[in-house]
Protein backbone atom coordinates (compact mmCIF):
# COMPACT_ATOMS: atom_id res chain seq x y z
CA UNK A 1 0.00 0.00 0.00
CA UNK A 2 1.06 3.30 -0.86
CA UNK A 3 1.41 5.97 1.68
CA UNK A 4 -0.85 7.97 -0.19
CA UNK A 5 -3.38 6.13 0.28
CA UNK A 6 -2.98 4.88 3.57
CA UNK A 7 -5.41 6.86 6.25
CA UNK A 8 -4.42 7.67 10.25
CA UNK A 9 -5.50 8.94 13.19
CA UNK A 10 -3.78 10.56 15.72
CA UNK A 11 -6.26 11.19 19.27
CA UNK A 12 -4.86 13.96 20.96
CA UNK A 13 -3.12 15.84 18.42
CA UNK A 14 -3.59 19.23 18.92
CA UNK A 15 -0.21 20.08 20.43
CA UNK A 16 3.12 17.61 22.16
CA UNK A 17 3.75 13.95 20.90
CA UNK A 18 0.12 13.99 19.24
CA UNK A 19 1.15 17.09 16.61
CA UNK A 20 4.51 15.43 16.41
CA UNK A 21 2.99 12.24 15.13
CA UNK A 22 0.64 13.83 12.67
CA UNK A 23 3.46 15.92 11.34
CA UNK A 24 5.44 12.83 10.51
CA UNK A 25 2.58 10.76 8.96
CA UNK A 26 2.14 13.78 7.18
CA UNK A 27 5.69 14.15 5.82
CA UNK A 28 5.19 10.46 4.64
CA UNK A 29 2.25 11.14 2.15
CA UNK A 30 -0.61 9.82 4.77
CA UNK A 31 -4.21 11.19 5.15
CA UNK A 32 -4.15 11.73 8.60
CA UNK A 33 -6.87 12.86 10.87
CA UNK A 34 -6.39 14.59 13.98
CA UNK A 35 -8.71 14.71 17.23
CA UNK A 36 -8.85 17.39 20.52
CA UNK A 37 -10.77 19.57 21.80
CA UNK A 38 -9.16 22.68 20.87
CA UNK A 39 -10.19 23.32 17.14
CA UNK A 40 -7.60 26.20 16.33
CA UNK A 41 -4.72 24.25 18.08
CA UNK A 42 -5.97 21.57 15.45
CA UNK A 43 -5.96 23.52 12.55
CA UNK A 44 -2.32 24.58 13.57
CA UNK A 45 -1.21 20.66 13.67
CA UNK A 46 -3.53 20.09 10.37
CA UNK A 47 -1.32 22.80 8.30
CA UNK A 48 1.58 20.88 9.59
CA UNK A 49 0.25 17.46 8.00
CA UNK A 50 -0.58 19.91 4.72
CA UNK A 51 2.90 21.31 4.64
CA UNK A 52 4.65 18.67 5.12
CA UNK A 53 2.70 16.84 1.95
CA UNK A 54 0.17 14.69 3.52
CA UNK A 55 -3.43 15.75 3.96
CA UNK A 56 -4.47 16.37 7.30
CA UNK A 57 -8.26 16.39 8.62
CA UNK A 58 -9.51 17.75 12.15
CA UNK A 59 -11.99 16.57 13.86
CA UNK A 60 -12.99 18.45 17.27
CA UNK A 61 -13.49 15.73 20.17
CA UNK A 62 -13.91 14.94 23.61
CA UNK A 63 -12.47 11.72 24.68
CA UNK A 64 -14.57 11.67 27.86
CA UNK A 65 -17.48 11.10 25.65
CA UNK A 66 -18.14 7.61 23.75
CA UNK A 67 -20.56 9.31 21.45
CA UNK A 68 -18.08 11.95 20.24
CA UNK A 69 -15.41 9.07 19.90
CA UNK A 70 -17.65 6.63 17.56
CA UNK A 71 -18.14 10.14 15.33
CA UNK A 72 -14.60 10.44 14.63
CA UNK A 73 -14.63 7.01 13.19
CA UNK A 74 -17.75 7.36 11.37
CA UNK A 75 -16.69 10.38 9.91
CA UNK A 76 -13.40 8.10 8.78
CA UNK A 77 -15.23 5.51 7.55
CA UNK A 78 -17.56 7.53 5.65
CA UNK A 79 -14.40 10.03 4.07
CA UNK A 80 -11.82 7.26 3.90
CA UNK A 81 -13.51 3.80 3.95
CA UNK A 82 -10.49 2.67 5.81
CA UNK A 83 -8.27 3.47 8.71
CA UNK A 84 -4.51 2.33 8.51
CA UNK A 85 -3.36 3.84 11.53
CA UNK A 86 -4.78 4.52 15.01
CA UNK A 87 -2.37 6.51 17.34
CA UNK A 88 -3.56 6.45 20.91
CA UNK A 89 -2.02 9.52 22.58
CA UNK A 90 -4.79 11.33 24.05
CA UNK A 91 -4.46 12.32 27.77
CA UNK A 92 -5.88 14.19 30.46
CA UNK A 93 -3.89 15.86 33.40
CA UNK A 94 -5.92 16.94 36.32
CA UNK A 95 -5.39 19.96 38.37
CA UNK A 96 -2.11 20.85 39.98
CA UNK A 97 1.15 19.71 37.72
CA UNK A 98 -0.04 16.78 35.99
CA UNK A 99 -1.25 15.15 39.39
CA UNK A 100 2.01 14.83 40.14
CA UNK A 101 2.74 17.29 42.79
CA UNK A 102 1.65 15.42 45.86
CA UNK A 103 1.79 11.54 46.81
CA UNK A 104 -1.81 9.45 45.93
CA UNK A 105 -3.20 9.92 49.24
CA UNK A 106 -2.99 13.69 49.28
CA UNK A 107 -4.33 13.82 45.87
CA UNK A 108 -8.44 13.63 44.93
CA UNK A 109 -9.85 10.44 44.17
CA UNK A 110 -10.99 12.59 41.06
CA UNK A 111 -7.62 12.03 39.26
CA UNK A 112 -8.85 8.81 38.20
CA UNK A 113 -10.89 10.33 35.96
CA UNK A 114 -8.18 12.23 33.57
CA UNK A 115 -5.55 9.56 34.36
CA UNK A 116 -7.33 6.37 33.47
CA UNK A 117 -10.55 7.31 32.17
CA UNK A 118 -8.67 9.77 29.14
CA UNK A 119 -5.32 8.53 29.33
CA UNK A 120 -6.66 4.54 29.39
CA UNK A 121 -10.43 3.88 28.63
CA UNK A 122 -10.67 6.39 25.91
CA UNK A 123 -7.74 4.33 23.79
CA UNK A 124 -9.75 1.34 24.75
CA UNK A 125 -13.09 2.95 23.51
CA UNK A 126 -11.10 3.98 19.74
CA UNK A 127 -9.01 0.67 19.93
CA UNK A 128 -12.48 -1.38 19.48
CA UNK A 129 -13.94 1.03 16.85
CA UNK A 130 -10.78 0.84 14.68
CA UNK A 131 -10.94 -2.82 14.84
CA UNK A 132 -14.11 -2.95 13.53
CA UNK A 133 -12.93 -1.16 10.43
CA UNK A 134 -9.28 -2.58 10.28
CA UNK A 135 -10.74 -6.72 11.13
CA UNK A 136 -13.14 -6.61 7.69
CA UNK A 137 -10.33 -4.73 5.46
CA UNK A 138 -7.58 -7.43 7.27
CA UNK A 139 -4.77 -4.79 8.06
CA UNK A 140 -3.67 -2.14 10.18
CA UNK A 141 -2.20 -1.17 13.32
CA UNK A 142 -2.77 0.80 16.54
CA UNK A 143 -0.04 2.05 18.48
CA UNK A 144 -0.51 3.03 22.24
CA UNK A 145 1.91 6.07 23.08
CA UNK A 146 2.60 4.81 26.80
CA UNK A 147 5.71 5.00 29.21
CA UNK A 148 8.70 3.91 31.09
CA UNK A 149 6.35 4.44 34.12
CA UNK A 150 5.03 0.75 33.23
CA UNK A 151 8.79 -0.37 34.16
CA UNK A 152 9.55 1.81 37.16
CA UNK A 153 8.21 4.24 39.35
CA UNK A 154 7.74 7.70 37.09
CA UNK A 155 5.09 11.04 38.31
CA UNK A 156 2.29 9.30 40.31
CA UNK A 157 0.27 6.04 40.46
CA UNK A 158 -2.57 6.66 38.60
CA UNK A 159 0.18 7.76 35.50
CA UNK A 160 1.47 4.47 36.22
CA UNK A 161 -1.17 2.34 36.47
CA UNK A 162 -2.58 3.73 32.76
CA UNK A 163 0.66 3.15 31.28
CA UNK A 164 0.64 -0.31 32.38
CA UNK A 165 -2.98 -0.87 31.20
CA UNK A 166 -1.76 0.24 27.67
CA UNK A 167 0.73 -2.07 27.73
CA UNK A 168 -1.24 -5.12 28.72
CA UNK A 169 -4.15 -3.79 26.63
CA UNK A 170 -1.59 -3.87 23.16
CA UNK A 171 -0.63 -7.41 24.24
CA UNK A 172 -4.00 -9.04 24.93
CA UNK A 173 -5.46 -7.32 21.92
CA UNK A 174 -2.92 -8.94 20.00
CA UNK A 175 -4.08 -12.63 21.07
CA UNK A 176 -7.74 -11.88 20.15
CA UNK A 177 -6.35 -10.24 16.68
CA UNK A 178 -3.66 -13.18 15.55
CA UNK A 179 -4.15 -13.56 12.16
CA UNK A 180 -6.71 -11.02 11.22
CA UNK A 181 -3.82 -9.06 9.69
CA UNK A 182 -4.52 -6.07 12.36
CA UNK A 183 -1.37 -5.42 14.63
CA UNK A 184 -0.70 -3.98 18.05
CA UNK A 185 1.95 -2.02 19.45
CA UNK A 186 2.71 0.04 22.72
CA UNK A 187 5.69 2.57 22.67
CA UNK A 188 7.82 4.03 25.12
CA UNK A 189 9.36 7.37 24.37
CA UNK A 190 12.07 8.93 26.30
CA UNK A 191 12.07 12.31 27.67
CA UNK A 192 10.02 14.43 25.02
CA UNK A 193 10.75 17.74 23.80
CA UNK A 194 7.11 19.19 23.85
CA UNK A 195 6.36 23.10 24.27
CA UNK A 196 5.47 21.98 27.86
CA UNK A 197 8.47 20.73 28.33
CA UNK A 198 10.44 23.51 26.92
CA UNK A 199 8.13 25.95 28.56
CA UNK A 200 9.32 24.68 31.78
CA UNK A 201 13.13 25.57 31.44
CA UNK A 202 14.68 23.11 33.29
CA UNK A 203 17.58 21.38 32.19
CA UNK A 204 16.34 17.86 33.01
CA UNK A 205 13.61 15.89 33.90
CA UNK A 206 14.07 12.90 36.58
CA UNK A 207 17.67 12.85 36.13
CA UNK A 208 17.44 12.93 31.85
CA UNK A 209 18.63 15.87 30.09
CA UNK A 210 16.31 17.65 28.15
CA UNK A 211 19.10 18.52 25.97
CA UNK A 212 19.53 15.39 24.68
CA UNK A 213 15.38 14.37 24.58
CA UNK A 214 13.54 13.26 21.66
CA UNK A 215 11.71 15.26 19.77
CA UNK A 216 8.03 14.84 18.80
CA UNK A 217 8.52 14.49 15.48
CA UNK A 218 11.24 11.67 16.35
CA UNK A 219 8.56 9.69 17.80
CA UNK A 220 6.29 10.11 14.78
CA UNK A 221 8.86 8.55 12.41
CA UNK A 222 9.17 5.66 14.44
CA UNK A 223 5.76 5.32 13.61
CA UNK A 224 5.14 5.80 10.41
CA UNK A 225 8.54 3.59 10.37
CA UNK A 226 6.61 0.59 12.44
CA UNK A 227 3.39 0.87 9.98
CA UNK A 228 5.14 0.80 6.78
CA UNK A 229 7.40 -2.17 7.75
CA UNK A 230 6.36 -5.45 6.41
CA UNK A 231 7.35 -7.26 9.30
CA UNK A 232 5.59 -5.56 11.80
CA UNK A 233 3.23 -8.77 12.66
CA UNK A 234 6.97 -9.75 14.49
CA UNK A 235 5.89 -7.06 16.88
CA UNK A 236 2.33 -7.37 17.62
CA UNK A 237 1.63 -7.32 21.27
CA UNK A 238 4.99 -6.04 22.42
CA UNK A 239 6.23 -2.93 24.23
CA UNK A 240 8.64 -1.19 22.34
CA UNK A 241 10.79 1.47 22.76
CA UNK A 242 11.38 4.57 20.60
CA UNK A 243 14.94 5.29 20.77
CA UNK A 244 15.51 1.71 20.06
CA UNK A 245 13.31 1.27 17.32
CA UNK A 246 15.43 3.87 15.76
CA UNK A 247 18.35 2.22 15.91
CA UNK A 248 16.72 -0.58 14.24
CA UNK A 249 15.21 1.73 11.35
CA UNK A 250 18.25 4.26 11.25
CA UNK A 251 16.08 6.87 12.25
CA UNK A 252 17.74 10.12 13.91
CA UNK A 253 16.76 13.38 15.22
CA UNK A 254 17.37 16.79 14.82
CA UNK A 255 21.05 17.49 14.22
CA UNK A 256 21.85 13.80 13.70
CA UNK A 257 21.17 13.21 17.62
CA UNK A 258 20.40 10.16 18.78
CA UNK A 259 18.25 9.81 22.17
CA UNK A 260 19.50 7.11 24.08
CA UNK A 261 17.24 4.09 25.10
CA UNK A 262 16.11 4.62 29.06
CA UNK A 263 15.56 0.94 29.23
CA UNK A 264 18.32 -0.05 31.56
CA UNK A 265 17.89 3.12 33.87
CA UNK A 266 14.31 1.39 34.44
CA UNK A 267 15.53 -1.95 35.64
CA UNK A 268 15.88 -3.15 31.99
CA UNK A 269 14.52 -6.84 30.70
CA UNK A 270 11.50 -7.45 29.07
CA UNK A 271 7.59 -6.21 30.52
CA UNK A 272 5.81 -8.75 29.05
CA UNK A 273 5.60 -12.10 27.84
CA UNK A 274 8.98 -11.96 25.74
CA UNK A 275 11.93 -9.25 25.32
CA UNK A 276 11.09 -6.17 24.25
CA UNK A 277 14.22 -5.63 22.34
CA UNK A 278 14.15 -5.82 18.14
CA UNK A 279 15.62 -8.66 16.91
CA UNK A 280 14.62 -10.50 20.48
């Protein structure tokens, strides 16, 4: 399949990892539509897509809301009549930094909602709907953007706990999808030069140096990388990491840097079922 005619979506792409993505789907020739709730930010990340030669789409959405989810991919299927790509990236933070400011017990149970209803259920919500396109056309893929906090301690628990759910959610879906041609994936990018990030002006973030963090658009070449490879059935179900998959591509990032894997620093060794690692 060409890339021209090969269709995405990207949930949460109206600024960060999300815009990243887009921008890099859309530098590979992809249609690629864009969810969030802020319609302007949207329409900045859609003339990305545009000028970078793809064809981007926006689609204003609430990820709290199932309704507003199955339009997106009714509006897909009734544009496109496929979907390629589904990029789960949409999150949530409740007040205060992120949630992240004060141990679990200081913190209101109402963090649950942002954490793991956005940042978990609503993947699970567009995960179902795009395999009920993907299953009947017998390809595609959906990628969870998830963490190192699955490995190792990283922010709170509740960011934890999602990450983890995305994880196990990319490898169980896997099972149920062997040999329906539809493939899942979870990522783990490093330390991620978003404006929030850079807005912050620190010179690291636990103990990695911004400096040397990937860039959003980094991430979204790994995935355009991991959807146009043949042999990505090899990797349905696993947990991969960015910086390592682009070793394995030859993928580098602005100014020929190359973000360093933050496997080891998290205890290293697979997270489940089998090694993470390519060519494990």
């Amino acid at each position: 399949m060409e890339h021209m005619d090969a269709v995405a979506l990207v949930t949460g792409a109206s600024r960060g990892v999300g815009k990243g993505i887009a921008t890099a789907l859309g530098a590979a020739g992809w249609t690629v539509y864009v969810t969030g709730r802020n319609r302007e930010a949207l329409d900045d990340t859609v003339a990305a897509v545009n000028g970078g030669g793809g064809t981007g789409v926006a689609i204003t959405c609430d990820h709290r809301d199932d309704a507003q989810i199955e339009a997106v991919f009714g509006k897909i299927s009734g544009e496109s009549g496929r979907l390629d790509l589904l990029v789960n990236n949409v999150w949530a933070n409740p007040d205060g930094f992120a949630g992240f400011s004060d141990p679990f017990w200081k913190r209101p149970v109402s963090d649950w909602d942002s954490l793991i209803g956005v940042g978990l259920r609503a993947h699970y919500v567009a995960s179902t709907l795009a395999a009920r396109i993907m299953v009947p056309q017998g390809s595609g893929l959906v990628a969870n953007i998830s963490s190192f906090g699955t490995r190792g301690y990283l922010h709170s628990v509740l960011y934890g706990m999602s990450k983890a759910g995305l994880d196990k959610m990319a490898h169980d879906m896997a099972v149920e999808l062997q040999g329906t041609g539809v493939n899942t994936v979870s990522l783990w990018p490093g330390i991620v030069r978003t404006e929030v990030v850079l807005a912050m002006g620190v010179d690291d973030i636990e103990g990695f140096p911004v400096a040397n963090a990937e860039s959003p658009e980094f991430v979204g070449r790994v995935v355009a990388s991991l959807a146009a490879d043949p042999a990505v059935a090899e990797y349905s179900g696993r947990t991969l990491v960015t910086a390592e998959a682009a070793q394995h591509y030859g993928i580098t990032d602005e100014g020929g840097n190359r973000p360093p894997s933050h496997r080891e620093a998290f205890g290293g060794g697979a997270v489940i079922g089998v090694d993470t690692r390519f060519g494990a």
